[in-house]
PDB file of N, CA and C in Angstrom:
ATOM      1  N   UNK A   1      21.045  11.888 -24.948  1.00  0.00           N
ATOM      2  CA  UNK A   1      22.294  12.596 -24.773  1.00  0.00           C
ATOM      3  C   UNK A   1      22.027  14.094 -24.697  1.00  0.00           C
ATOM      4  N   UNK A   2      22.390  14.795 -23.717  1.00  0.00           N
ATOM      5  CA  UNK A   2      22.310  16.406 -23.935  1.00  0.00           C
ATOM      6  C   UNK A   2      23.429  16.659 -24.625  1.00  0.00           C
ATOM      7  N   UNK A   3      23.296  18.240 -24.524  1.00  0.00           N
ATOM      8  CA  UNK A   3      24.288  19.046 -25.616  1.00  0.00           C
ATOM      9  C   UNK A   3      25.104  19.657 -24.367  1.00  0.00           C
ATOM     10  N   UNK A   4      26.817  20.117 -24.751  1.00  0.00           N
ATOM     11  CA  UNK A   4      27.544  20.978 -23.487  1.00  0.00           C
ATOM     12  C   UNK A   4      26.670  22.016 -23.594  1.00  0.00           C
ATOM     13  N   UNK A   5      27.098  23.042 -22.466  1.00  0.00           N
ATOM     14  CA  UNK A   5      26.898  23.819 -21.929  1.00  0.00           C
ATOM     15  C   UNK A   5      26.822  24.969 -23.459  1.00  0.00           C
ATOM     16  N   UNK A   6      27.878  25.078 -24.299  1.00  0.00           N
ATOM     17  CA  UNK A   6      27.812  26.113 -25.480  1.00  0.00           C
ATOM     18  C   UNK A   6      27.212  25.693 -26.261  1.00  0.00           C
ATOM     19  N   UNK A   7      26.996  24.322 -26.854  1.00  0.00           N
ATOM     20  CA  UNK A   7      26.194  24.263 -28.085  1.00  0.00           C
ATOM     21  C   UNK A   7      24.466  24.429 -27.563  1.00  0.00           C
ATOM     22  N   UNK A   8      24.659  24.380 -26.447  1.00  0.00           N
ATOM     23  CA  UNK A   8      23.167  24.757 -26.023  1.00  0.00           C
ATOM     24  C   UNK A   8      22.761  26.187 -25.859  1.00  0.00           C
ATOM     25  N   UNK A   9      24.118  27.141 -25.635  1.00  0.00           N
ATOM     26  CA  UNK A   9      23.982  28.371 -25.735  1.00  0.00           C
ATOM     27  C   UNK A   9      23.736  29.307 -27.329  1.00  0.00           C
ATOM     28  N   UNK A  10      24.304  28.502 -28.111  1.00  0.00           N
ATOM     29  CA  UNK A  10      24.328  28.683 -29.490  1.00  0.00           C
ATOM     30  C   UNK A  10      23.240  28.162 -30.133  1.00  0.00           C
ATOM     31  N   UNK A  11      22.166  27.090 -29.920  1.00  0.00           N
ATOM     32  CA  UNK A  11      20.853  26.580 -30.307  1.00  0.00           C
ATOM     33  C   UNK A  11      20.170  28.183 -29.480  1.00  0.00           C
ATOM     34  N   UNK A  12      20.261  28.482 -28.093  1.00  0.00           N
ATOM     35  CA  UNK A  12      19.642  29.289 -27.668  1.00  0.00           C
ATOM     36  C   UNK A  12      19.679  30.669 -28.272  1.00  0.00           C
ATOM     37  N   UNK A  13      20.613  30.898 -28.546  1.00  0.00           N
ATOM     38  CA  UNK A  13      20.815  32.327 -29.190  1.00  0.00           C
ATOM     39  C   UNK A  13      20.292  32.322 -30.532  1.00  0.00           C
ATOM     40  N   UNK A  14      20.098  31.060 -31.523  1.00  0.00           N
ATOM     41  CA  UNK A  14      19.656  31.170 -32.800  1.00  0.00           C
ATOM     42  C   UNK A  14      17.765  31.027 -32.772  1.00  0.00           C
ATOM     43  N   UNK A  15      17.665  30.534 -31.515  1.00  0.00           N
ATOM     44  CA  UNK A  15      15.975  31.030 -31.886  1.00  0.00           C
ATOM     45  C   UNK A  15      15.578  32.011 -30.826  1.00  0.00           C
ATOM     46  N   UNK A  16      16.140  32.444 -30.158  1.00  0.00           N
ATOM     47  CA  UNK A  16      16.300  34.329 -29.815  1.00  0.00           C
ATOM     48  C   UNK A  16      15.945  34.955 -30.999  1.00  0.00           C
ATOM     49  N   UNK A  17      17.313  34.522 -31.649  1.00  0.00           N
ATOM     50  CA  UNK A  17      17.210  35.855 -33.008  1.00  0.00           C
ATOM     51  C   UNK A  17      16.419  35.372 -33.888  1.00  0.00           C
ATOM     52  N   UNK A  18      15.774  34.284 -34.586  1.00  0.00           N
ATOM     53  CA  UNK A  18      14.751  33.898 -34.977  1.00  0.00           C
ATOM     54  C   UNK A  18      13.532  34.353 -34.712  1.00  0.00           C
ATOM     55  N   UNK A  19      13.102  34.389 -32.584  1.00  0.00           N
ATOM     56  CA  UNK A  19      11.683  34.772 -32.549  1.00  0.00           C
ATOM     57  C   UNK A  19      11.811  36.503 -32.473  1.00  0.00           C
ATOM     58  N   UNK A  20      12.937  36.958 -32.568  1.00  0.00           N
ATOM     59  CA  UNK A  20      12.735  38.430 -32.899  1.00  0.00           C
ATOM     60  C   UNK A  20      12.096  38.726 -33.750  1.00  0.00           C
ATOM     61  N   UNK A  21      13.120  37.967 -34.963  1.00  0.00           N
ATOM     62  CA  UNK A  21      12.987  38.661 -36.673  1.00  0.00           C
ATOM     63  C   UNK A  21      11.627  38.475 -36.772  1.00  0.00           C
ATOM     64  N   UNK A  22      10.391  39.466 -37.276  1.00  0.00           N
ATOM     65  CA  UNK A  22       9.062  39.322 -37.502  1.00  0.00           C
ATOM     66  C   UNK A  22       8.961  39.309 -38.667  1.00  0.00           C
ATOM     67  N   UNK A  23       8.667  37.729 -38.954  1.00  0.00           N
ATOM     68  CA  UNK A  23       8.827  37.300 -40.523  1.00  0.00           C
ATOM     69  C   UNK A  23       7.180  38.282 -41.013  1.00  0.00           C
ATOM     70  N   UNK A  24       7.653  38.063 -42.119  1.00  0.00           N
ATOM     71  CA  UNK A  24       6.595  38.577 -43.356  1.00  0.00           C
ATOM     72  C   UNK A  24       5.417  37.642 -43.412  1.00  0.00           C
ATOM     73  N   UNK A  25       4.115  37.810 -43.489  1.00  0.00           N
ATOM     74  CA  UNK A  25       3.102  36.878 -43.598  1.00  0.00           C
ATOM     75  C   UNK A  25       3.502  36.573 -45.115  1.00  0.00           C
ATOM     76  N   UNK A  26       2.674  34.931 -44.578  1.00  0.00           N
ATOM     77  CA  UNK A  26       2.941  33.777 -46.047  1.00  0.00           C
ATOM     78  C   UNK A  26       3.212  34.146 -47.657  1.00  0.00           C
ATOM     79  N   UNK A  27       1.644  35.239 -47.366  1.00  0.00           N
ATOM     80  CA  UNK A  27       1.237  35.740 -48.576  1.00  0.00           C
ATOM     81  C   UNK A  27       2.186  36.712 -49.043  1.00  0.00           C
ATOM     82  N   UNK A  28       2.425  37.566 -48.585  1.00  0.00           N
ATOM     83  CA  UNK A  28       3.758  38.300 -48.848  1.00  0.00           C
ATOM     84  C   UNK A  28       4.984  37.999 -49.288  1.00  0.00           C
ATOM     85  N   UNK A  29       5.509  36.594 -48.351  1.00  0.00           N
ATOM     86  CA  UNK A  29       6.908  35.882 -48.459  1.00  0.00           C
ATOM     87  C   UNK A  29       6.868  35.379 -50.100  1.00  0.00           C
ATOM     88  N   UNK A  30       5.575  34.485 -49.909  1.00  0.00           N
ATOM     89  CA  UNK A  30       5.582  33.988 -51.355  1.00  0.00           C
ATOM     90  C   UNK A  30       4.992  34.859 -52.227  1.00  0.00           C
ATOM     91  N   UNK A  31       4.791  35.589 -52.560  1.00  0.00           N
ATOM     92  CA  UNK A  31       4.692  36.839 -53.671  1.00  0.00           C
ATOM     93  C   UNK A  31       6.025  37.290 -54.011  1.00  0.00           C
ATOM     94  N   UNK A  32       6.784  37.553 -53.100  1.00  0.00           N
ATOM     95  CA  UNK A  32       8.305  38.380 -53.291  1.00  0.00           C
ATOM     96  C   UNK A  32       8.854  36.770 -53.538  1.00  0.00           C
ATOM     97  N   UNK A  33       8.778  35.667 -53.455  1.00  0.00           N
ATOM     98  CA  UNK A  33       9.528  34.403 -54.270  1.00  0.00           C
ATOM     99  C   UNK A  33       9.035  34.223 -55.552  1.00  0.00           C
ATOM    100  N   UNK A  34       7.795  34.353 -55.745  1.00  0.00           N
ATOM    101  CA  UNK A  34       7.346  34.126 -57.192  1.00  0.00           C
ATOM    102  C   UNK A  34       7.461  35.330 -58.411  1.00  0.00           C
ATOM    103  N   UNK A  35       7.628  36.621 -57.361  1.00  0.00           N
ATOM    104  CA  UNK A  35       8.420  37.367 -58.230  1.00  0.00           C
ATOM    105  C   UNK A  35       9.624  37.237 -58.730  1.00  0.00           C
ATOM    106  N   UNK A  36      10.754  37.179 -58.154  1.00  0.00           N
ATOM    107  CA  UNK A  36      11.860  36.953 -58.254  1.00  0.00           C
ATOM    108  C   UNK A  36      12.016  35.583 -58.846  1.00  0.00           C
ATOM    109  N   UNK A  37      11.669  34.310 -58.881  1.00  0.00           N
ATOM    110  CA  UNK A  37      11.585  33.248 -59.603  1.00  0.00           C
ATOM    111  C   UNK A  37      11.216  34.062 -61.223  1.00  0.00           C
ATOM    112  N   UNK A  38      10.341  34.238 -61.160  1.00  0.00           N
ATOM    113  CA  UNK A  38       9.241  34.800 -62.527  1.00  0.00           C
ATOM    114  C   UNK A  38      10.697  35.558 -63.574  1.00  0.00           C
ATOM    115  N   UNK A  39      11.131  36.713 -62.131  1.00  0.00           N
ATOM    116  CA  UNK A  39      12.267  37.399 -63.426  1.00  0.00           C
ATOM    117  C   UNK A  39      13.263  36.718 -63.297  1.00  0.00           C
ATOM    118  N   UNK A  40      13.673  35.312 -62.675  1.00  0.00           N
ATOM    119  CA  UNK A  40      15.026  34.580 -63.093  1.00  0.00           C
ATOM    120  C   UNK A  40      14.754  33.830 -64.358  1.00  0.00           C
ATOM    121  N   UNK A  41      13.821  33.130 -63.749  1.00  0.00           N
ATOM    122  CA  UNK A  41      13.095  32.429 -65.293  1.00  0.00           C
ATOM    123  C   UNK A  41      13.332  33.056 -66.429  1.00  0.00           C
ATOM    124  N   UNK A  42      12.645  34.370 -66.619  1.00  0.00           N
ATOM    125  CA  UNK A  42      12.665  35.069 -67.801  1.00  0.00           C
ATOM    126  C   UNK A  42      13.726  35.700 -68.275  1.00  0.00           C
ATOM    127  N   UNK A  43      14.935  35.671 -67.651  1.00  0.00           N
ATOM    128  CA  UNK A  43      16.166  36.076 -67.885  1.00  0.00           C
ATOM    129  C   UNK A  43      17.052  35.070 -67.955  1.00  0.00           C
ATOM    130  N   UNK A  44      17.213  33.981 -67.351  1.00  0.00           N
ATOM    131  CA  UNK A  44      17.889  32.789 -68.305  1.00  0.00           C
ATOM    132  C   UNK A  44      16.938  32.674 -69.469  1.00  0.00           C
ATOM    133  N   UNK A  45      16.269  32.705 -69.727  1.00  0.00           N
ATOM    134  CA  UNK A  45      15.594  32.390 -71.345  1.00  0.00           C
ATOM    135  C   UNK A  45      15.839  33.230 -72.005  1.00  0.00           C
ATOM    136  N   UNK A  46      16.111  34.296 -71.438  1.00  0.00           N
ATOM    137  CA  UNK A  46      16.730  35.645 -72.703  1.00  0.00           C
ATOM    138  C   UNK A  46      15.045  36.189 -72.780  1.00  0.00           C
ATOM    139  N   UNK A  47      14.287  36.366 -71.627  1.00  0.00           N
ATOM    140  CA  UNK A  47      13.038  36.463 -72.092  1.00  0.00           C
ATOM    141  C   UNK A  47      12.227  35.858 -73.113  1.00  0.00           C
ATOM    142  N   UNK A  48      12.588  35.114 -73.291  1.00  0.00           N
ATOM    143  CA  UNK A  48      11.619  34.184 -73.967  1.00  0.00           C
ATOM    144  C   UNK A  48      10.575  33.274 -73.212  1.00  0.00           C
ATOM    145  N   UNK A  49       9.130  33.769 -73.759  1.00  0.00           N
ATOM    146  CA  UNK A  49       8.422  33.351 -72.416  1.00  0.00           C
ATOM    147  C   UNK A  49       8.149  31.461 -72.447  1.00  0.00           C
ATOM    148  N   UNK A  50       7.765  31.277 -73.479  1.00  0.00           N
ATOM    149  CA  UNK A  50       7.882  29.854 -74.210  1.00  0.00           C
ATOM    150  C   UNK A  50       8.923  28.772 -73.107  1.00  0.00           C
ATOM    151  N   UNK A  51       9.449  29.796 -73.708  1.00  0.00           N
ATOM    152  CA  UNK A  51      11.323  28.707 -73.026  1.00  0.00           C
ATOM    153  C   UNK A  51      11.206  28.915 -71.549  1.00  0.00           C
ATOM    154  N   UNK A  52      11.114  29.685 -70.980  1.00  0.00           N
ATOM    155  CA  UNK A  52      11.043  30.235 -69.689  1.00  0.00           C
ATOM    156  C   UNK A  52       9.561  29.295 -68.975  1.00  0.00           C
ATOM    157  N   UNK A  53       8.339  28.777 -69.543  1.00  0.00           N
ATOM    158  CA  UNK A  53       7.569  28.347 -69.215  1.00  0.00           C
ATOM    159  C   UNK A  53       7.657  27.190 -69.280  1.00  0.00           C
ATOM    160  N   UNK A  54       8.455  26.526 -70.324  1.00  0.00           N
ATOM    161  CA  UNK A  54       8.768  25.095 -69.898  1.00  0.00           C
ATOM    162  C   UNK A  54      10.093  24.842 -69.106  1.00  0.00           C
ATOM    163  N   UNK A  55      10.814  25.732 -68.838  1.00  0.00           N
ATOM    164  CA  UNK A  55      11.777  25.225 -67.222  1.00  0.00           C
ATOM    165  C   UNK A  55      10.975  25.601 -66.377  1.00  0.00           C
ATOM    166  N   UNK A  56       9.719  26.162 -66.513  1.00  0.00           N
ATOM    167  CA  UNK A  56       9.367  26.157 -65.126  1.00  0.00           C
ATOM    168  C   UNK A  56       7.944  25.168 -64.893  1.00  0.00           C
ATOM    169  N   UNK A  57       7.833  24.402 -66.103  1.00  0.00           N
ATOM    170  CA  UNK A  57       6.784  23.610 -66.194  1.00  0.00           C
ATOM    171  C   UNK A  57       5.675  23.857 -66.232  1.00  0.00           C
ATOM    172  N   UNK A  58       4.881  25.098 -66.512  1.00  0.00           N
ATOM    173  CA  UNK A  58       3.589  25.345 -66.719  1.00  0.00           C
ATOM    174  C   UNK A  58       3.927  25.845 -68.378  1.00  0.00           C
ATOM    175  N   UNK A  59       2.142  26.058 -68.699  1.00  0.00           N
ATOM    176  CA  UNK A  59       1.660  26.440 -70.011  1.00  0.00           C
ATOM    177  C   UNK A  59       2.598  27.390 -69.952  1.00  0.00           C
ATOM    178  N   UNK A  60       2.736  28.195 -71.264  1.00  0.00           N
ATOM    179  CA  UNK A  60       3.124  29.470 -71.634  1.00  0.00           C
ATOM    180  C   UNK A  60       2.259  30.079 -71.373  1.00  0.00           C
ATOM    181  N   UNK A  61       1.102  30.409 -71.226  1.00  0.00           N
ATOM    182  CA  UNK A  61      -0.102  31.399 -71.083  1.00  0.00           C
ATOM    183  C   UNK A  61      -0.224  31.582 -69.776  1.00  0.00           C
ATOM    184  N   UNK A  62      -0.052  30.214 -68.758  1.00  0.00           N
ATOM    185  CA  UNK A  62       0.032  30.605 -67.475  1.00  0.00           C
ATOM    186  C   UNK A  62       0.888  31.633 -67.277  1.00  0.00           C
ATOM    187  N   UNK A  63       2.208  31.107 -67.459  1.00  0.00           N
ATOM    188  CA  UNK A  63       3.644  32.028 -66.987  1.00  0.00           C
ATOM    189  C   UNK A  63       3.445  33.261 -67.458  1.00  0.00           C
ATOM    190  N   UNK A  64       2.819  33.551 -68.735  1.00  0.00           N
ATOM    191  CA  UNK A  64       2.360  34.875 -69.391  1.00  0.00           C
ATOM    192  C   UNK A  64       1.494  36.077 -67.738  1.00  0.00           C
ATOM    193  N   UNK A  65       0.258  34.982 -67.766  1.00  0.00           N
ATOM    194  CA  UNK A  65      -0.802  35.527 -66.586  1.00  0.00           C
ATOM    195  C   UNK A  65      -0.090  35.728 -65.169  1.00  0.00           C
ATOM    196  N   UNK A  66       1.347  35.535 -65.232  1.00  0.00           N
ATOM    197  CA  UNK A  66       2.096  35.596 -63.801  1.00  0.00           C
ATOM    198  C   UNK A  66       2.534  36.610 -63.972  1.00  0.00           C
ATOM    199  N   UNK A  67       3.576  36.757 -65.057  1.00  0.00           N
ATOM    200  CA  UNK A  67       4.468  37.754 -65.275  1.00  0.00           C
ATOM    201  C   UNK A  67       3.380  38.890 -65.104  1.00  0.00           C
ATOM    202  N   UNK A  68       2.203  39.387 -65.708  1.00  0.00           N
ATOM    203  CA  UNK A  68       0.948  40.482 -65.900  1.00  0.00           C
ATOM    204  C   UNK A  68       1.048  40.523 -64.434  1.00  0.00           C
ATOM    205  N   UNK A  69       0.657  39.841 -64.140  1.00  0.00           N
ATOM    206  CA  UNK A  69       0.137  39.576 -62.634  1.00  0.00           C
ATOM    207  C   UNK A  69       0.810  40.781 -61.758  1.00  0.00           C
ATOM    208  N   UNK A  70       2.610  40.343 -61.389  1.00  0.00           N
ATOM    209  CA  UNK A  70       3.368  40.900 -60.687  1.00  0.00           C
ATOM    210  C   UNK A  70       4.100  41.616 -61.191  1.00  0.00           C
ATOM    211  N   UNK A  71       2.989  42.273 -62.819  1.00  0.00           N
ATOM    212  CA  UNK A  71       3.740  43.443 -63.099  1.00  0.00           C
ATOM    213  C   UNK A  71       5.194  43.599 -63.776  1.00  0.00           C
ATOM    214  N   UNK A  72       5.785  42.202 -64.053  1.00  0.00           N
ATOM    215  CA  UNK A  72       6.689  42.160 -64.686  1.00  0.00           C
ATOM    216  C   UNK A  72       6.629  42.180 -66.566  1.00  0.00           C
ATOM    217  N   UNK A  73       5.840  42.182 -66.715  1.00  0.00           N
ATOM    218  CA  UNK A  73       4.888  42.145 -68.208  1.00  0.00           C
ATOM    219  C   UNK A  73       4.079  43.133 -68.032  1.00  0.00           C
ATOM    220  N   UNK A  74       4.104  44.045 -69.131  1.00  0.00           N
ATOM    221  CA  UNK A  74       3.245  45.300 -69.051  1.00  0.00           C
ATOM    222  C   UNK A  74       2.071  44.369 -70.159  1.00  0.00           C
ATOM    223  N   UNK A  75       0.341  44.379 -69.647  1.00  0.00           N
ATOM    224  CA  UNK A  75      -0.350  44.396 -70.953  1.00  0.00           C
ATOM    225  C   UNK A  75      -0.091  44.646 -72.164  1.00  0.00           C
TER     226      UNK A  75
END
C-alpha cells in the first residue's frame, strides 16, 4: 500500500530535518545522558548515594566513581 500524496510529504520533511540536525557523536550524547541520569538519581534520593545506587542498580562505590567522574562529586 503507498502513502497519499501528504503523508508522504510529511515522512519527507521529517528526515530533511533529521539529516540536517548534526547529531552529537555517541560519546558525547551518552556522557550528557549519564550525567543528567547521575544528578536525577541523586536528587530523588535526597542525595543519598546508597539509595540512589540501588534505583539505579549498581554498587554504591560504582555510582560514587560516576558521580567523581562527571564531576558531580567533588573528591
Amino acid at each position: 500500500l503507498t502513502k497519499d500524496p501528504f503523508s508522504q510529504l510529511v515522512e519527507l520533511r521529517s528526515r530533511v530535518a533529521r539529516a540536517i540536525k548534526s547529531p552529537s557523536p555517541l560519546a558525547a550524547a551518552r556522557q550528557q545522558f549519564d550525567r543528567e541520569y547521575l544528578r536525577d538519581a541523586l536528587a530523588a534520593a535526597h542525595g543519598k548515594i546508597k539509595k540512589a545506587a540501588v534505583t539505579a542498580g549498581i554498587h554504591p562505590k560504582s555510582f560514587e566513581r560516576l558521580l567523581r567522574r562527571y564531576g558531580i562529586l567533588q573528591p
